[in-house]
C-alpha atoms as a PDB file:
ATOM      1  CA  UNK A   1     111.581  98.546 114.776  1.00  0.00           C
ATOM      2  CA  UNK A   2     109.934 100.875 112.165  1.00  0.00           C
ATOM      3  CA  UNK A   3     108.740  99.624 109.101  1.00  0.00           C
ATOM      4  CA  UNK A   4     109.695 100.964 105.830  1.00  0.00           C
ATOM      5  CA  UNK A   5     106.756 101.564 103.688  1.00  0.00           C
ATOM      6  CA  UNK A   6     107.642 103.054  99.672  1.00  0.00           C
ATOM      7  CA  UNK A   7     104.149 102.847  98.651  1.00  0.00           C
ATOM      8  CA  UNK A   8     102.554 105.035 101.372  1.00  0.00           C
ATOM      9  CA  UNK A   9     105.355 107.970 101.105  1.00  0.00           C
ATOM     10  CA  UNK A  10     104.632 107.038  97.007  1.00  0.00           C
ATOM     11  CA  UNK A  11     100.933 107.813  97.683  1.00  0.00           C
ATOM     12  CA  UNK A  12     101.530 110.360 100.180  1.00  0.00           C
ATOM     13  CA  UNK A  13     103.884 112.379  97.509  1.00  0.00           C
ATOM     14  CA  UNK A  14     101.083 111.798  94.882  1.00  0.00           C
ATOM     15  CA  UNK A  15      98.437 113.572  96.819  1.00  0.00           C
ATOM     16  CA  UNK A  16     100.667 116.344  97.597  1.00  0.00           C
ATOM     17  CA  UNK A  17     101.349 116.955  93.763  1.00  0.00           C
ATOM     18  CA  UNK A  18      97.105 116.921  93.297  1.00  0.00           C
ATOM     19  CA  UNK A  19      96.034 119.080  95.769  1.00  0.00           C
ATOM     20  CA  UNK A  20      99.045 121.626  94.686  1.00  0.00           C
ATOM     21  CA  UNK A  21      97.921 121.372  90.908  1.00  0.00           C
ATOM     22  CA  UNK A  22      94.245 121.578  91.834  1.00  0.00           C
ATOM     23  CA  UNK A  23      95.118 124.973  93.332  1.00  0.00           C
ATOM     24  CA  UNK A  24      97.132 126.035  90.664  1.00  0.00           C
ATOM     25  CA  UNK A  25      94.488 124.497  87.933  1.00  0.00           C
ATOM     26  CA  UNK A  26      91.746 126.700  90.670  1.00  0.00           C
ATOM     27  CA  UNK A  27      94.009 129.776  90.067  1.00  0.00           C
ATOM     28  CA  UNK A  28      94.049 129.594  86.416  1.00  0.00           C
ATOM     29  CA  UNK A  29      90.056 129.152  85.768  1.00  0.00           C
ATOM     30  CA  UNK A  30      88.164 131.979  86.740  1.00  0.00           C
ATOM     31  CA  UNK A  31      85.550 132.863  84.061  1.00  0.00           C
ATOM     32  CA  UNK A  32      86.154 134.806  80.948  1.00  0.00           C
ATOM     33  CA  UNK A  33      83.254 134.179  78.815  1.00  0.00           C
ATOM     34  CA  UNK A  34      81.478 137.528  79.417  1.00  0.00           C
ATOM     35  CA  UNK A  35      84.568 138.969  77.442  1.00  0.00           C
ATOM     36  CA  UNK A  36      84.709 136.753  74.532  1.00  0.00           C
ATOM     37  CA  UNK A  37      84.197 138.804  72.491  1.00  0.00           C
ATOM     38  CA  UNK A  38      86.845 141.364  73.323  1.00  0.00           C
ATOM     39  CA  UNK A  39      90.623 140.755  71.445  1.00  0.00           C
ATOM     40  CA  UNK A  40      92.646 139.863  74.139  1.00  0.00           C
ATOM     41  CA  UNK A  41      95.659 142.217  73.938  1.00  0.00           C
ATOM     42  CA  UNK A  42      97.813 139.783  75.615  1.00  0.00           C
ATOM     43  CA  UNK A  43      96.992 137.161  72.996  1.00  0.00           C
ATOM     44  CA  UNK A  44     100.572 137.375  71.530  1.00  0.00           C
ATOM     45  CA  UNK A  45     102.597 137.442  74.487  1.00  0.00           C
ATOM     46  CA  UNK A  46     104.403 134.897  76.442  1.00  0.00           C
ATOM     47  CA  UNK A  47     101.632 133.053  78.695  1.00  0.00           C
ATOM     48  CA  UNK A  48     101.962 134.377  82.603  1.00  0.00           C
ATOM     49  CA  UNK A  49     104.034 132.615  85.217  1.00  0.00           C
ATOM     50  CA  UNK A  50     100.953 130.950  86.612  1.00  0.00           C
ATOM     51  CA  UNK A  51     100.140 129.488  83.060  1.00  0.00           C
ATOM     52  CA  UNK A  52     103.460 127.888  82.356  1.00  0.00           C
ATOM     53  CA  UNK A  53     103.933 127.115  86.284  1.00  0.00           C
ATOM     54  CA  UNK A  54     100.653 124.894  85.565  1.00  0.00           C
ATOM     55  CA  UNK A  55     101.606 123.192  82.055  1.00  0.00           C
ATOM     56  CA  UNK A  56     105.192 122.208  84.208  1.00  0.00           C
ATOM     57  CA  UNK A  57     103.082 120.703  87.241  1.00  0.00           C
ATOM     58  CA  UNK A  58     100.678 118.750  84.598  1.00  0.00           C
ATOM     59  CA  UNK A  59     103.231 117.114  82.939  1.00  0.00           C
ATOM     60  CA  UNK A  60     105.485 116.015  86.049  1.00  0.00           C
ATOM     61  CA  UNK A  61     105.827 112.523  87.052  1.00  0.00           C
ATOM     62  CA  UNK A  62     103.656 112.641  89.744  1.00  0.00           C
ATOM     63  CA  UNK A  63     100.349 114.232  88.354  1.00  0.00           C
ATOM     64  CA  UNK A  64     100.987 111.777  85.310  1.00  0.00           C
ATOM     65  CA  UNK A  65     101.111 108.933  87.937  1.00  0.00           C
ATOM     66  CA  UNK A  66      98.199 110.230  89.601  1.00  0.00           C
ATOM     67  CA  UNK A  67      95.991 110.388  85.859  1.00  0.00           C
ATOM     68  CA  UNK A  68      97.413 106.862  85.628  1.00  0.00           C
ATOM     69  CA  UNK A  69      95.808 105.855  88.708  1.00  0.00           C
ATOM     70  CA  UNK A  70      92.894 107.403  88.379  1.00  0.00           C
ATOM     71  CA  UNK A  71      92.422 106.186  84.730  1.00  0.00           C
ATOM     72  CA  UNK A  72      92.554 102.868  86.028  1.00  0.00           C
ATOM     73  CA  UNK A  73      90.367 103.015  89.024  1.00  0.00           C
ATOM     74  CA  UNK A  74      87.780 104.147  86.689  1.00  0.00           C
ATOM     75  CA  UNK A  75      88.266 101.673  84.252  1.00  0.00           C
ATOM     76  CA  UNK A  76      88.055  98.583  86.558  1.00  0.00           C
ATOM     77  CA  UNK A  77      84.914  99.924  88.301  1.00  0.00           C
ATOM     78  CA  UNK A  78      83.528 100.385  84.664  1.00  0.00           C
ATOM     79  CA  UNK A  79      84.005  96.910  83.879  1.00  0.00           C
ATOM     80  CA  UNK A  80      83.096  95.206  87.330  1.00  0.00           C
ATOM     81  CA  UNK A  81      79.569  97.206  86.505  1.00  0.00           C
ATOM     82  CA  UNK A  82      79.434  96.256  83.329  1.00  0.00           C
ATOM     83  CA  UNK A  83      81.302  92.275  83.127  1.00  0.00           C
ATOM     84  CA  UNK A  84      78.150  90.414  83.707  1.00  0.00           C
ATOM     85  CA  UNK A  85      76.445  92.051  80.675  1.00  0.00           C
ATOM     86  CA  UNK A  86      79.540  91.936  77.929  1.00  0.00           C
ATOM     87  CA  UNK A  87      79.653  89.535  75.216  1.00  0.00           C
ATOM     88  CA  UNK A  88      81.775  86.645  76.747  1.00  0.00           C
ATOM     89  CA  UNK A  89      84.922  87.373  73.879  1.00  0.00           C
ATOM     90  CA  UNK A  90      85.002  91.302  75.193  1.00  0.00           C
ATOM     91  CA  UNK A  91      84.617  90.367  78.690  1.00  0.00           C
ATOM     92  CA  UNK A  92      87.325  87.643  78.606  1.00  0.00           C
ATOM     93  CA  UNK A  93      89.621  90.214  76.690  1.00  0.00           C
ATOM     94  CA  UNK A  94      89.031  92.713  79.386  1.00  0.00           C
ATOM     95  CA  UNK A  95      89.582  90.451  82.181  1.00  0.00           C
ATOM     96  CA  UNK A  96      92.871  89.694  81.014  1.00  0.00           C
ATOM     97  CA  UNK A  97      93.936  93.025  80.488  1.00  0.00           C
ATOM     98  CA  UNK A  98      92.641  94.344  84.275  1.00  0.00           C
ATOM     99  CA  UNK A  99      94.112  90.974  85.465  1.00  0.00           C
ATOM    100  CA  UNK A 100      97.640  92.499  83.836  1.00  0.00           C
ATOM    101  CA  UNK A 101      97.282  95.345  85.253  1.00  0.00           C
ATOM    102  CA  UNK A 102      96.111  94.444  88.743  1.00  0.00           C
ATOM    103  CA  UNK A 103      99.697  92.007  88.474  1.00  0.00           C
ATOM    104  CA  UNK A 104     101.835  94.893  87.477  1.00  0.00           C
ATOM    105  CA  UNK A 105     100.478  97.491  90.090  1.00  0.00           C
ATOM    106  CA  UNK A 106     100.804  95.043  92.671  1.00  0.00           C
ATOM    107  CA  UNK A 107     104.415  94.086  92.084  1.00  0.00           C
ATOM    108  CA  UNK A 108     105.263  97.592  91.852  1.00  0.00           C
ATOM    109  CA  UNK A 109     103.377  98.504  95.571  1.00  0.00           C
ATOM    110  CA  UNK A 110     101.145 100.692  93.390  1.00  0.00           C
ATOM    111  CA  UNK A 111      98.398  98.107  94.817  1.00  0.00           C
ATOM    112  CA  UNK A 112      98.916  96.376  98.294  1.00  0.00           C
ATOM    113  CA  UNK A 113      98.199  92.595  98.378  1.00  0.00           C
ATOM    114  CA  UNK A 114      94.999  93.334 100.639  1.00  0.00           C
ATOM    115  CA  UNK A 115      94.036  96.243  97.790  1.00  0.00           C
ATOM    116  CA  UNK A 116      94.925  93.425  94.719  1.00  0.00           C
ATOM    117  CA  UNK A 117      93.013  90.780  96.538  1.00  0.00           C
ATOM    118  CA  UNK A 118      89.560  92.921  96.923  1.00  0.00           C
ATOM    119  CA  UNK A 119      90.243  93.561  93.331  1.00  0.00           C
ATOM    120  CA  UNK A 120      90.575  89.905  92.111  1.00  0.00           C
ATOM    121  CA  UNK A 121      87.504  88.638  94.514  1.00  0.00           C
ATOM    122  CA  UNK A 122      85.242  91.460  93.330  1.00  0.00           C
ATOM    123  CA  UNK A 123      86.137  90.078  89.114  1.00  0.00           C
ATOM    124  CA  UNK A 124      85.229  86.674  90.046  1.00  0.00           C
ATOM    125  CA  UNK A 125      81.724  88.240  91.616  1.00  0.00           C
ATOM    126  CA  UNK A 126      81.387  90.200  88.224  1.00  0.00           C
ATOM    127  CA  UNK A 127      81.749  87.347  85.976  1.00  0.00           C
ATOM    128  CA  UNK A 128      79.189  84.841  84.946  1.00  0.00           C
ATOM    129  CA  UNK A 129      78.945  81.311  86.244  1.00  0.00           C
ATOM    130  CA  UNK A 130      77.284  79.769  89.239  1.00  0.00           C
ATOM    131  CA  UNK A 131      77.698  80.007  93.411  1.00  0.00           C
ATOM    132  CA  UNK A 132      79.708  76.787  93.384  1.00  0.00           C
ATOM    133  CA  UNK A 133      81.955  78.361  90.412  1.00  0.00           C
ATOM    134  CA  UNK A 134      83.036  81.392  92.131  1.00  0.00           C
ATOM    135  CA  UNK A 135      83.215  79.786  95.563  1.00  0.00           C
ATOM    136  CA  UNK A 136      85.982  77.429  94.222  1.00  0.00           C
ATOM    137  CA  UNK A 137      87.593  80.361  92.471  1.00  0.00           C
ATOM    138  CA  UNK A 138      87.321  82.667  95.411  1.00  0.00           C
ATOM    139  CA  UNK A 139      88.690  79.593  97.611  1.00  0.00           C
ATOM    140  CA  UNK A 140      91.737  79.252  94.768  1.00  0.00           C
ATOM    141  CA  UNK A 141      92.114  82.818  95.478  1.00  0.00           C
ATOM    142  CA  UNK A 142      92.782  82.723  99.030  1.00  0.00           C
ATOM    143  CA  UNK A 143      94.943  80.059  99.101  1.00  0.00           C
ATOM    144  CA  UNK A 144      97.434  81.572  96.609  1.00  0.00           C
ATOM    145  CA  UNK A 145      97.092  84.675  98.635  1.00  0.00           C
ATOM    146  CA  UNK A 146      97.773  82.637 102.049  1.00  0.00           C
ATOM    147  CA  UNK A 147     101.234  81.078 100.091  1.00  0.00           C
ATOM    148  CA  UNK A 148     102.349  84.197  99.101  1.00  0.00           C
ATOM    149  CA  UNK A 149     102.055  85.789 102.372  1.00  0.00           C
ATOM    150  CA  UNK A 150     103.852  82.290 103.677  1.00  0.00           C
ATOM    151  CA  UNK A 151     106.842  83.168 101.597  1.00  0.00           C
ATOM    152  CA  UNK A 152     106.609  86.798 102.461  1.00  0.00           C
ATOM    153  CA  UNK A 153     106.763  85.650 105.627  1.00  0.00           C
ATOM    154  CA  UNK A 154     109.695  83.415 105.502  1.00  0.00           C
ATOM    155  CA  UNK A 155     112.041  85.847 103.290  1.00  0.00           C
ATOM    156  CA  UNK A 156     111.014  88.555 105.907  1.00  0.00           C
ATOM    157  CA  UNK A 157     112.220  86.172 108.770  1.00  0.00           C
ATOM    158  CA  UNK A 158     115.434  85.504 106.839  1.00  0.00           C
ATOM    159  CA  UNK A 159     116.536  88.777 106.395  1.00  0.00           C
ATOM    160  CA  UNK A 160     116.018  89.138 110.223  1.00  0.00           C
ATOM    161  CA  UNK A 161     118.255  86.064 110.945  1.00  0.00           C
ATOM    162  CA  UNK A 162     121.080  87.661 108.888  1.00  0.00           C
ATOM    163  CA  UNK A 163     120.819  91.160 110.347  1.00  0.00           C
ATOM    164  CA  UNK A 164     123.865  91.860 112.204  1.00  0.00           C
ATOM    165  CA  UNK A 165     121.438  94.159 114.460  1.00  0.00           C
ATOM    166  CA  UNK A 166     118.934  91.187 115.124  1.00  0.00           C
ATOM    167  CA  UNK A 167     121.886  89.173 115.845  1.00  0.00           C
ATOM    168  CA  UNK A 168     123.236  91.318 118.306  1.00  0.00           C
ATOM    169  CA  UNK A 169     119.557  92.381 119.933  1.00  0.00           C
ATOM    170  CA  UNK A 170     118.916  88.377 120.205  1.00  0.00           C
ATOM    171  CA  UNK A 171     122.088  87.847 122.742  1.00  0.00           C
ATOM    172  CA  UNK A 172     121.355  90.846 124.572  1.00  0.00           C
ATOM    173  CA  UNK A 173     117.486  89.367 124.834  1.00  0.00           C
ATOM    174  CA  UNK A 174     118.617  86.423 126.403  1.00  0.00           C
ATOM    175  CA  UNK A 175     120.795  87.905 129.150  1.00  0.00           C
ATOM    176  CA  UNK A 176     117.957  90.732 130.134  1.00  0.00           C
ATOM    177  CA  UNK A 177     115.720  87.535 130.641  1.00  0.00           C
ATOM    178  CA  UNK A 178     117.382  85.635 132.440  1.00  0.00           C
ATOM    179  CA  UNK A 179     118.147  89.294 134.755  1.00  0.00           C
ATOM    180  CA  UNK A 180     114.604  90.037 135.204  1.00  0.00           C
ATOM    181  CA  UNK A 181     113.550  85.782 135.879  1.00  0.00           C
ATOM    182  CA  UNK A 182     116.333  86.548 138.870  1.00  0.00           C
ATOM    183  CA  UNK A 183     114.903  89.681 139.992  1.00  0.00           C
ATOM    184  CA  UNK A 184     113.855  89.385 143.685  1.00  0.00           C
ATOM    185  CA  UNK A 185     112.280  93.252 143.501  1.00  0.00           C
ATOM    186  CA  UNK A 186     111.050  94.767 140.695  1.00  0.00           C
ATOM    187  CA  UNK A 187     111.824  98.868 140.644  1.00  0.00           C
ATOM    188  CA  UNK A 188     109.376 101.338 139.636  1.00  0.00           C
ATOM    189  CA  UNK A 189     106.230  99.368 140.972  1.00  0.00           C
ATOM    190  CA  UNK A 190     106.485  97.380 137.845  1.00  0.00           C
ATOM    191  CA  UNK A 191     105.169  93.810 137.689  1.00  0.00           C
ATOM    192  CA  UNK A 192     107.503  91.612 136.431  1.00  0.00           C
ATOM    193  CA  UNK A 193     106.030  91.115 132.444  1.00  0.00           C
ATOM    194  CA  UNK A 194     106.080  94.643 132.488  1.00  0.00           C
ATOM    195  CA  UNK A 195     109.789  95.149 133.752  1.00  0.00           C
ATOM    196  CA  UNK A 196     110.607  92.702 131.067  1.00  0.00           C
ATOM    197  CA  UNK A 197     108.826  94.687 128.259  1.00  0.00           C
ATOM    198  CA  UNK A 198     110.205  97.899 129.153  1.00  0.00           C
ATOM    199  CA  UNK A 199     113.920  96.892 128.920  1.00  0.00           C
ATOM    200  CA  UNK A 200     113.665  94.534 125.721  1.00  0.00           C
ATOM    201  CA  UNK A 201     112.498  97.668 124.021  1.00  0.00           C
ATOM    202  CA  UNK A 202     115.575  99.284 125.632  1.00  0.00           C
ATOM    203  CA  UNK A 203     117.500  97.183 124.178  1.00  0.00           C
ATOM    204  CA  UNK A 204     115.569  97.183 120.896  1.00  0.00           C
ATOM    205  CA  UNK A 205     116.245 100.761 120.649  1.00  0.00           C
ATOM    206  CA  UNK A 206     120.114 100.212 121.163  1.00  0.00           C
ATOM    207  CA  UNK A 207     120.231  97.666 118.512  1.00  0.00           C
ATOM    208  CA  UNK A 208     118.330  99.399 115.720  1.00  0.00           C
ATOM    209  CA  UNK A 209     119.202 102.958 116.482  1.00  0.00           C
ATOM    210  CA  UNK A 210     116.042 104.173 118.479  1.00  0.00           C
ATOM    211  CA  UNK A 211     114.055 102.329 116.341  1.00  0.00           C
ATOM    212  CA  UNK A 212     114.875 102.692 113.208  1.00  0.00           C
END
């Protein structure tokens, strides 16, 4: 069964956007300054089809998402360089904003859990205190992080139990099972695990529509 994943198509769409307003950004910079001097006789006119098709791409959703991103990627390595030698009022003020944002990014899949965790164990390594301090706030860390993918786990498992398609995949499991277990020869010079693997993904297939 395939897995749905909204931030990866989300990132994947985001590069897309960059590298085609890189090109178009590449297009629109070739070097003038030998003619400053000169009045540009176009000065008055509307700008060219390139220009405006530029100022459109700059200010679309996904270029501004991608500034976003990049704005904050540069501002959270800035201040895990920089944490250990802040004055303890601007460093606590900091932390709390990253520690917003790091929440908010990961809750819209902007972040993945893995990508907020590195985050959150690399600000405890940037702030002051000693090797027993961060150890129990790295080990608080994990443990919230192992409950959260507990519940993940269990809501993920309950939306399986009430899918029709698991339901009906489940029934069929049972029966090819209990075929194979009876199976006296197994075709295609199969062993028997492998029999058994090939047709549950058969039936797999049926349930969810090849897959997906």
């Amino acid at each position: 069964m395939a897995c749905a994943c909204p931030d990866r198509h989300r990132r994947s769409a985001t590069a897309i956007a960059l590298a085609a307003g890189m090109l178009l950004l590449a297009a629109g910079c070739g070097g003038r300054h030998e003619d400053a001097d000169v009045p540009d006789a176009s000065a008055g006119a509307p700008p060219a089809a390139p220009d405006r098709a530029r100022a459109r791409l700059l200010q679309s959703p996904q270029v501004r998402h991608w500034q976003e991103q990049q704005r904050f990627s540069r501002e959270a390595r800035e201040f895990l360089r920089t944490a250990a030698a802040l004055p303890a009022f601007e460093r606590a003020q900091r932390a709390d904003v990253l520690e917003t944002q790091i929440t908010e990014r990961e809750r819209t899949r902007e972040l993945s859990a893995g990508e907020a965790m590195l985050l959150r164990v690399a600000m405890v390594q940037a702030m002051p205190g000693s090797d027993a301090d961060q150890a129990r706030r790295l080990a608080t860390l994990a443990e919230a992080y192992r409950k959260d993918a507990e519940r993940r786990e269990a809501a993920w498992a309950a939306r399986q139990r009430a899918d029709p398609r698991m339901q009906r995949y489940k029934a069929r499991e049972r029966i090819v099972v209990a075929e194979v277990l009876a199976m006296e020869t197994i075709p295609g010079g199969l062993t028997r695990d492998q029999y058994l693997r090939q047709r549950l993904q058969q039936e797999r297939e049926r349930a969810w529509g090849n897959g997906g």
